[in-house]
C-alpha atoms as a PDB file:
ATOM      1  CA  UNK A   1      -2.701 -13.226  -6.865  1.00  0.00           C
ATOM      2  CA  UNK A   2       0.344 -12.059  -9.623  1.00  0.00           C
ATOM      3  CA  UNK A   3       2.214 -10.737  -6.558  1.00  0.00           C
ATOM      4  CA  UNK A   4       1.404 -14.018  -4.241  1.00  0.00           C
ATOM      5  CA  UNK A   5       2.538 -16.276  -7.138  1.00  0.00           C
ATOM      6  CA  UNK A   6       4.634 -14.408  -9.375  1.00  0.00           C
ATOM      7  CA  UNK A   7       5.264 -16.973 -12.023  1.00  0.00           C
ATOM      8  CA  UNK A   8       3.056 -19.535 -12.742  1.00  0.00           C
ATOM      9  CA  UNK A   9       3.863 -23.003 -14.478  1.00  0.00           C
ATOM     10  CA  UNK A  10       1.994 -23.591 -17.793  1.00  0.00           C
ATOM     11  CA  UNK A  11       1.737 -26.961 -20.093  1.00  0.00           C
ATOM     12  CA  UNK A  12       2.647 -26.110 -23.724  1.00  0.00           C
ATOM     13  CA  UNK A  13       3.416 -28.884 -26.039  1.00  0.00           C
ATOM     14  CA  UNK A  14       3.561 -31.171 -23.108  1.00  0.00           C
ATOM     15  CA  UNK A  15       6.463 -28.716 -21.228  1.00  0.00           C
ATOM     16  CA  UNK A  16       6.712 -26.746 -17.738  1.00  0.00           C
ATOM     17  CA  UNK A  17       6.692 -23.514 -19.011  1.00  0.00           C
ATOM     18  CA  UNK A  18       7.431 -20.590 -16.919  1.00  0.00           C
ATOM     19  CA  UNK A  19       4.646 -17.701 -17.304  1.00  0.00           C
ATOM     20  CA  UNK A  20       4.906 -13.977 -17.154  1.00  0.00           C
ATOM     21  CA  UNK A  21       3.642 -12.931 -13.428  1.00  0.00           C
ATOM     22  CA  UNK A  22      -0.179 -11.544 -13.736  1.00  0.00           C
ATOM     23  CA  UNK A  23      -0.084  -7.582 -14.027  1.00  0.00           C
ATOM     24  CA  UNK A  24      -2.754  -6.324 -12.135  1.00  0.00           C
ATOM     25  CA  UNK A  25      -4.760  -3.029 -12.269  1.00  0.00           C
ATOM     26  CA  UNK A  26      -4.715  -0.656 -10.089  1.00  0.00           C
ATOM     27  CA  UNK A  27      -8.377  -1.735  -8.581  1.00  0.00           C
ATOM     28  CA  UNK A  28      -7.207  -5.523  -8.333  1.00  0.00           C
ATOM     29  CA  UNK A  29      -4.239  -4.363  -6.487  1.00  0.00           C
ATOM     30  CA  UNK A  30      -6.051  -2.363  -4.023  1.00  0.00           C
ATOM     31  CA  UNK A  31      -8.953  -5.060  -3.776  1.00  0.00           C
ATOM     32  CA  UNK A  32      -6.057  -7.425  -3.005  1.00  0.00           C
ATOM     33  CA  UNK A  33      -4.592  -5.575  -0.992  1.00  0.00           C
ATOM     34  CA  UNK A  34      -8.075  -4.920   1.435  1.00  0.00           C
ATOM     35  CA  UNK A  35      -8.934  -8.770   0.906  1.00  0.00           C
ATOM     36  CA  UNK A  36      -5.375  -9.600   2.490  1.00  0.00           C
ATOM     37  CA  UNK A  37      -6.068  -7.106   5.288  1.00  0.00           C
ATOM     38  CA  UNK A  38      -8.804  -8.826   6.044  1.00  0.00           C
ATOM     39  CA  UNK A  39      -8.046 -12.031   6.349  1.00  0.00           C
ATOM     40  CA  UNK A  40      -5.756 -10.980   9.277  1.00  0.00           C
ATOM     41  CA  UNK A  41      -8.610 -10.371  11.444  1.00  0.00           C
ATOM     42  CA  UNK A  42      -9.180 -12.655  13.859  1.00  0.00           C
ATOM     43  CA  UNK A  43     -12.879 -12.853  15.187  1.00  0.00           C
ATOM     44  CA  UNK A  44     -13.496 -11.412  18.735  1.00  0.00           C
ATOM     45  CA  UNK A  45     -16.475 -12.175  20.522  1.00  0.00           C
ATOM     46  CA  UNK A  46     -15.787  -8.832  22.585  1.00  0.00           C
ATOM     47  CA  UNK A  47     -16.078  -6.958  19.621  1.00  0.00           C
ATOM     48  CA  UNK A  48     -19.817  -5.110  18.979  1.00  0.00           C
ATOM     49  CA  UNK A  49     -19.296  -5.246  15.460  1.00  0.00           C
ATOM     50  CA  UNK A  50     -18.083  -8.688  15.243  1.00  0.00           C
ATOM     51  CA  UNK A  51     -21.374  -9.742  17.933  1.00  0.00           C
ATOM     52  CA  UNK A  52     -23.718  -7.164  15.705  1.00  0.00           C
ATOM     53  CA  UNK A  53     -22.432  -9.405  12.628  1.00  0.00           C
ATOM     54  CA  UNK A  54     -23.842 -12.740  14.692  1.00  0.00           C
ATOM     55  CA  UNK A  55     -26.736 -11.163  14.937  1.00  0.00           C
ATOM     56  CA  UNK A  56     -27.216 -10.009  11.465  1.00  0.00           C
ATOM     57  CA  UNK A  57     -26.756 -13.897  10.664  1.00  0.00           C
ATOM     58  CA  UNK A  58     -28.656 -15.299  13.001  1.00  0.00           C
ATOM     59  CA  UNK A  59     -31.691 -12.665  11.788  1.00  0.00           C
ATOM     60  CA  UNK A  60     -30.927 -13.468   8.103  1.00  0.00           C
ATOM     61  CA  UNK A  61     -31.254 -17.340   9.152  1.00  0.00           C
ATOM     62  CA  UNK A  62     -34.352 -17.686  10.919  1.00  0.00           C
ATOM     63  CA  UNK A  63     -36.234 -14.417  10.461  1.00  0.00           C
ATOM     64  CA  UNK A  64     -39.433 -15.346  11.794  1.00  0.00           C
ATOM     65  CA  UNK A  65     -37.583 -16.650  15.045  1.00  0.00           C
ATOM     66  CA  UNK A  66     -36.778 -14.371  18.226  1.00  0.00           C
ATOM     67  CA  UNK A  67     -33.099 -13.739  18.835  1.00  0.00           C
ATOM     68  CA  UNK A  68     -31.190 -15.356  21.186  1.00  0.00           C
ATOM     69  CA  UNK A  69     -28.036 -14.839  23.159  1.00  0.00           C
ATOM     70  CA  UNK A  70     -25.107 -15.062  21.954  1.00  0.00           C
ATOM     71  CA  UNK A  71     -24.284 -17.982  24.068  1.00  0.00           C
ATOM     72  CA  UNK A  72     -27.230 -20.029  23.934  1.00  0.00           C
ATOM     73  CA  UNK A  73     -28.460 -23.967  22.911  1.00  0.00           C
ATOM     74  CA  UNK A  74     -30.391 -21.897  20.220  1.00  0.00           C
ATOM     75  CA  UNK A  75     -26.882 -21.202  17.846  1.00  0.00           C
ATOM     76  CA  UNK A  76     -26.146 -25.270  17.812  1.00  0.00           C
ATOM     77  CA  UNK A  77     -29.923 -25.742  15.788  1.00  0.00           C
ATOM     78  CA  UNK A  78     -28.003 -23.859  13.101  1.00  0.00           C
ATOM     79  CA  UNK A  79     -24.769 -26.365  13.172  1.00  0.00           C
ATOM     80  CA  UNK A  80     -22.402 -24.552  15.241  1.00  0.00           C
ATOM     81  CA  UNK A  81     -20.533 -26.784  17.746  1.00  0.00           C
ATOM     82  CA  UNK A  82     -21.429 -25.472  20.740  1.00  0.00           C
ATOM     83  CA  UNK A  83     -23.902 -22.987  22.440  1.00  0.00           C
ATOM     84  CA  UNK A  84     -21.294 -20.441  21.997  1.00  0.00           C
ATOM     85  CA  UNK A  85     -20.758 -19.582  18.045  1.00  0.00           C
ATOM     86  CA  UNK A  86     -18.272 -17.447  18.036  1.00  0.00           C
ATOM     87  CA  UNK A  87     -15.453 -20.556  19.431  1.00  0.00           C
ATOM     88  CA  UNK A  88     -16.056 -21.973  15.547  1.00  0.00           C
ATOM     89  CA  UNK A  89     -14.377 -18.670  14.131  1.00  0.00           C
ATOM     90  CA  UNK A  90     -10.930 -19.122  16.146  1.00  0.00           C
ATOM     91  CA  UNK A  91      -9.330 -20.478  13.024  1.00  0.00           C
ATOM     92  CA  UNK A  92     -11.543 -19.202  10.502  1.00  0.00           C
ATOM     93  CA  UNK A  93     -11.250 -15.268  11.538  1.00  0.00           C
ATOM     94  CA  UNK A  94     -14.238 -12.985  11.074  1.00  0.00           C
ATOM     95  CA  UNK A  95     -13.730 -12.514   7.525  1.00  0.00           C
ATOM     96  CA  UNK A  96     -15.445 -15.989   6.987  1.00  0.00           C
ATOM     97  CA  UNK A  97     -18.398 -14.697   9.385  1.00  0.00           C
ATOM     98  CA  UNK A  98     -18.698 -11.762   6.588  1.00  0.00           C
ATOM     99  CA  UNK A  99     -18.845 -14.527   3.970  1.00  0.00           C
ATOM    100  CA  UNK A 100     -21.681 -16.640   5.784  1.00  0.00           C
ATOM    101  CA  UNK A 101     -24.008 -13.208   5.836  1.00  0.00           C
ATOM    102  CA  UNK A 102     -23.235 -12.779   2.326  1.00  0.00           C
ATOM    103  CA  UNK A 103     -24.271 -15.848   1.311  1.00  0.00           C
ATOM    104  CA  UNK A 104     -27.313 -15.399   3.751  1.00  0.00           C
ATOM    105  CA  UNK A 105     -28.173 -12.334   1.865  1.00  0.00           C
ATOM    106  CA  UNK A 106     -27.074 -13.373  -1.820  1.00  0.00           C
ATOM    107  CA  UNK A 107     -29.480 -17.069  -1.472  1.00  0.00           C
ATOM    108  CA  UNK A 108     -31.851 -16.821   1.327  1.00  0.00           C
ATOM    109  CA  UNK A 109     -34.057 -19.397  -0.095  1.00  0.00           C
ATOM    110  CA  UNK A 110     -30.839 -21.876   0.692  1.00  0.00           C
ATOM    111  CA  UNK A 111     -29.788 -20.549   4.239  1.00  0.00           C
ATOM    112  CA  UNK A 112     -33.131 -21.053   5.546  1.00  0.00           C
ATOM    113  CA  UNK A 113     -33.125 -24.771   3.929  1.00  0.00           C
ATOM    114  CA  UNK A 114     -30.020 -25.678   5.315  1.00  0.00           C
ATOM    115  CA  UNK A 115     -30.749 -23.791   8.756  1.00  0.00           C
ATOM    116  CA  UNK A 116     -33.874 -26.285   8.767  1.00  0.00           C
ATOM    117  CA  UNK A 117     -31.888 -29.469   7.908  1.00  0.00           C
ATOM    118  CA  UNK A 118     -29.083 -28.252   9.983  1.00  0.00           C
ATOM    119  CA  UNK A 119     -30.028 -30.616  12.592  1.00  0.00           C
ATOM    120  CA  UNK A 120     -28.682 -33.570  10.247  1.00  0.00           C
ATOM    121  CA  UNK A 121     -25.130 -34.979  10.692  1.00  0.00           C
ATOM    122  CA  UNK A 122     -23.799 -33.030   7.835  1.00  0.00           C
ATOM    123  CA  UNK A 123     -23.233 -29.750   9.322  1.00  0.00           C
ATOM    124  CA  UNK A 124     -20.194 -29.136   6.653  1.00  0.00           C
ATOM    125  CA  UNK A 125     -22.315 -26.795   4.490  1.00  0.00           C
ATOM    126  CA  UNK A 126     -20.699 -23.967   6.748  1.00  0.00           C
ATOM    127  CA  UNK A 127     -17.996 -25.184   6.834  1.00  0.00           C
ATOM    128  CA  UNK A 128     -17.783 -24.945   2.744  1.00  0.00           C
ATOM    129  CA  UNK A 129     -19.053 -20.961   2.958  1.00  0.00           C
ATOM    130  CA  UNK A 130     -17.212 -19.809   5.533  1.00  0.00           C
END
């Protein structure tokens, strides 16, 4: 972030202050770095890896439940807009795809609660991960 927003203004003494940029480490840089590279990619439904990835959520979300398509009336009981998921990453790219299986396999107690009250009007909650 140091190189995004070189200086930042502080408050001291009730002043705008201008602060040093943030040095970062060689790790944070490269992290940085890698995390900006990814945000870049755009999700492609063409893509094996980026379909394998759908699946991998879709598995992580209802693992007692047979797969289906990847077009199919099945992906709106989760929230998505339409039968076809991958139309709600066009914006979002597939980084944010990543971030829903992450949180799928950080709290799967949660993803299967809000896969089962996904039905509800508030279908934000992906929204707010992704």
């Amino acid at each position: 972030l140091g190189r995004i927003l070189p200086f930042v203004l502080g408050k001291q003494n009730g002043e705008n202050r201008l602060l040093q940029p943030m040095l970062l480490s060689p790790l944070q840089d490269a992290r940085l770095k890698h995390i900006k590279q990814r945000l870049v990619v755009p999700f492609d439904g063409t893509f094996v890896e980026h379909q394998d990835a759908l699946r991998q959520l879709w598995r992580l979300s209802y693992p007692d439940r047979e797969l289906p398509s990847l077009k199919s009336e099945a992906w709106k009981e989760m929230g998505w807009q339409g039968f076809d998921p991958s139309t709600d990453f066009r914006d979002e790219g597939f980084i944010s795809l990543e971030n829903l299986i992450f949180f799928a396999k950080k709290y799967p107690v949660r993803i299967l609660l809000s896969c089962a009250y996904s039905h509800l009007s508030h279908r934000l909650w992906w929204t707010c991960i992704a």
